[in-house]
N, C-alpha and C. Protein backbone atom coordinates (compact mmCIF):
# COMPACT_ATOMS: atom_id res chain seq x y z
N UNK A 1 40.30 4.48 -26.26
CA UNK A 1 39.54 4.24 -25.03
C UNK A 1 38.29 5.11 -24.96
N UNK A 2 38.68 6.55 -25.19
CA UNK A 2 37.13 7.06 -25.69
C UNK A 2 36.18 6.22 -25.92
N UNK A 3 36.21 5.85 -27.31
CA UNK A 3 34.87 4.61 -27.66
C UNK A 3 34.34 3.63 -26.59
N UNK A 4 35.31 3.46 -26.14
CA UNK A 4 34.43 2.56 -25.02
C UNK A 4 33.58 2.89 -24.29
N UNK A 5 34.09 4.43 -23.43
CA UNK A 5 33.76 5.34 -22.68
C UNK A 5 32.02 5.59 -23.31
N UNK A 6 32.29 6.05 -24.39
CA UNK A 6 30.91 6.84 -25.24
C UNK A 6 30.14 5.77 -24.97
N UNK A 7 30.29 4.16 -25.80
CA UNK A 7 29.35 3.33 -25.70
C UNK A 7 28.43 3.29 -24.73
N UNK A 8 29.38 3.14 -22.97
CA UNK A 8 29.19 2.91 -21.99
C UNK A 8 28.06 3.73 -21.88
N UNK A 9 28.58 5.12 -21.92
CA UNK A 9 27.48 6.30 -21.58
C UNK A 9 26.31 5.38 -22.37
N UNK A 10 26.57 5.81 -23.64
CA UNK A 10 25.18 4.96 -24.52
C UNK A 10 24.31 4.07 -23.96
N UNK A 11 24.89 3.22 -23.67
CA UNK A 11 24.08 1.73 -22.90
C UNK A 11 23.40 2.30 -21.58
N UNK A 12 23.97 2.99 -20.41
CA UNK A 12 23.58 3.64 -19.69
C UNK A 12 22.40 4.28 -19.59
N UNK A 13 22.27 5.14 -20.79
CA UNK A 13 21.81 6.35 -20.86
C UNK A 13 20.15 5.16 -21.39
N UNK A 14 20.59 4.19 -22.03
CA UNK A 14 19.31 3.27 -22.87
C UNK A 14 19.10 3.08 -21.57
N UNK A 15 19.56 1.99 -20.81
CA UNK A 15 19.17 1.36 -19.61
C UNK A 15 18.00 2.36 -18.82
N UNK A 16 18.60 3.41 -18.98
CA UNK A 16 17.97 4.38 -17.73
C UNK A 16 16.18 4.97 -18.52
N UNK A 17 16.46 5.33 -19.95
CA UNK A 17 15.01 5.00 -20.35
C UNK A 17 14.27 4.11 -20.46
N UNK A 18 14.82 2.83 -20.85
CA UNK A 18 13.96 1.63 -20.74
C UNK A 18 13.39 1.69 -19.03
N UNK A 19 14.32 1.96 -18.17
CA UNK A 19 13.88 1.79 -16.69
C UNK A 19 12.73 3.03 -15.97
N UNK A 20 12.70 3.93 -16.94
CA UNK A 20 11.50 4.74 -17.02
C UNK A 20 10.38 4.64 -17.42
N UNK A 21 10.66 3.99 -18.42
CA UNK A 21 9.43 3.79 -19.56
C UNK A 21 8.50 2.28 -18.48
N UNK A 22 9.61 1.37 -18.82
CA UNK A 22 8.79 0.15 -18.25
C UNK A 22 7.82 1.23 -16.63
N UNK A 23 8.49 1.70 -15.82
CA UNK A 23 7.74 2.28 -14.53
C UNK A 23 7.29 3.07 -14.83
N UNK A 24 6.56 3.97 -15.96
CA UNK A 24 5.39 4.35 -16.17
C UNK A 24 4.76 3.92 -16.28
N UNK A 25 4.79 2.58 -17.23
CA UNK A 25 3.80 1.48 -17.54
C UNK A 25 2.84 1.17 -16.43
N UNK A 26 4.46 0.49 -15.59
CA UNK A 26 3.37 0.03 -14.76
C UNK A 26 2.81 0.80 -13.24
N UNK A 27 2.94 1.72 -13.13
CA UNK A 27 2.36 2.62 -12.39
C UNK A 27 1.09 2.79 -13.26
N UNK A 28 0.91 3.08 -14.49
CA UNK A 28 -0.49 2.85 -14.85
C UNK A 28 -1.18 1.83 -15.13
N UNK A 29 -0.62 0.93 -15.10
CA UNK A 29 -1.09 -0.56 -14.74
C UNK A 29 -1.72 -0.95 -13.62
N UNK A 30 -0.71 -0.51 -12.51
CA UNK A 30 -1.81 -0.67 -11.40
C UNK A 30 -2.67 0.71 -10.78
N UNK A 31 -2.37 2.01 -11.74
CA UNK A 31 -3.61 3.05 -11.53
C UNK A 31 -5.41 2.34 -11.75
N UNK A 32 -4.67 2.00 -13.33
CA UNK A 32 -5.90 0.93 -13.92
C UNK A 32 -6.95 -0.05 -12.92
N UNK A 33 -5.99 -1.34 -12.99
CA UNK A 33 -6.18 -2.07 -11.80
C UNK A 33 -7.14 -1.39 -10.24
N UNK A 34 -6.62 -0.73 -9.71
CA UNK A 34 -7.44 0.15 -8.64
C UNK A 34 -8.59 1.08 -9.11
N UNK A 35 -8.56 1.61 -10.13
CA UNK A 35 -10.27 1.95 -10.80
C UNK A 35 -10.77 1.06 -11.03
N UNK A 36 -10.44 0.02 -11.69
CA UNK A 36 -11.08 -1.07 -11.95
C UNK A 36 -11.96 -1.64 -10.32
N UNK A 37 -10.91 -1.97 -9.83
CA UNK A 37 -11.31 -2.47 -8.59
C UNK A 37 -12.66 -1.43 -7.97
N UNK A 38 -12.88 -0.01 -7.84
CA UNK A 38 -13.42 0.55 -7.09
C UNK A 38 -14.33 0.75 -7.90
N UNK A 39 -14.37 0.49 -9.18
CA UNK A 39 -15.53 0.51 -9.48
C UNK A 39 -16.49 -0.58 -9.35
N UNK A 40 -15.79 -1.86 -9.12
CA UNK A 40 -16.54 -2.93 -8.57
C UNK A 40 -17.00 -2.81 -7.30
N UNK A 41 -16.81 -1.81 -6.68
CA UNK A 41 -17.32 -2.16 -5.05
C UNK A 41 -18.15 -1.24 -5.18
């Protein structure tokens, strides 16, 4: 049952960087976006 346990953590532990990574992205995605914008006005 261990192994299962570990995996779990594993998958978890991925989930939770992918769910970081993607919301850095796009927090600088729309940093971008809003310079962009103000520099048009």
């Amino acid at each position: 049952m261990q192994v299962i346990i570990d995996i779990q953590n594993i998958l978890r532990l991925a989930r939770q960087q992918a769910y970081r990574s993607v919301n850095v992205t796009m927090v600088t995605a729309y940093w971008l976006i809003g310079k962009r914008i103000v520099e048009e006005e």
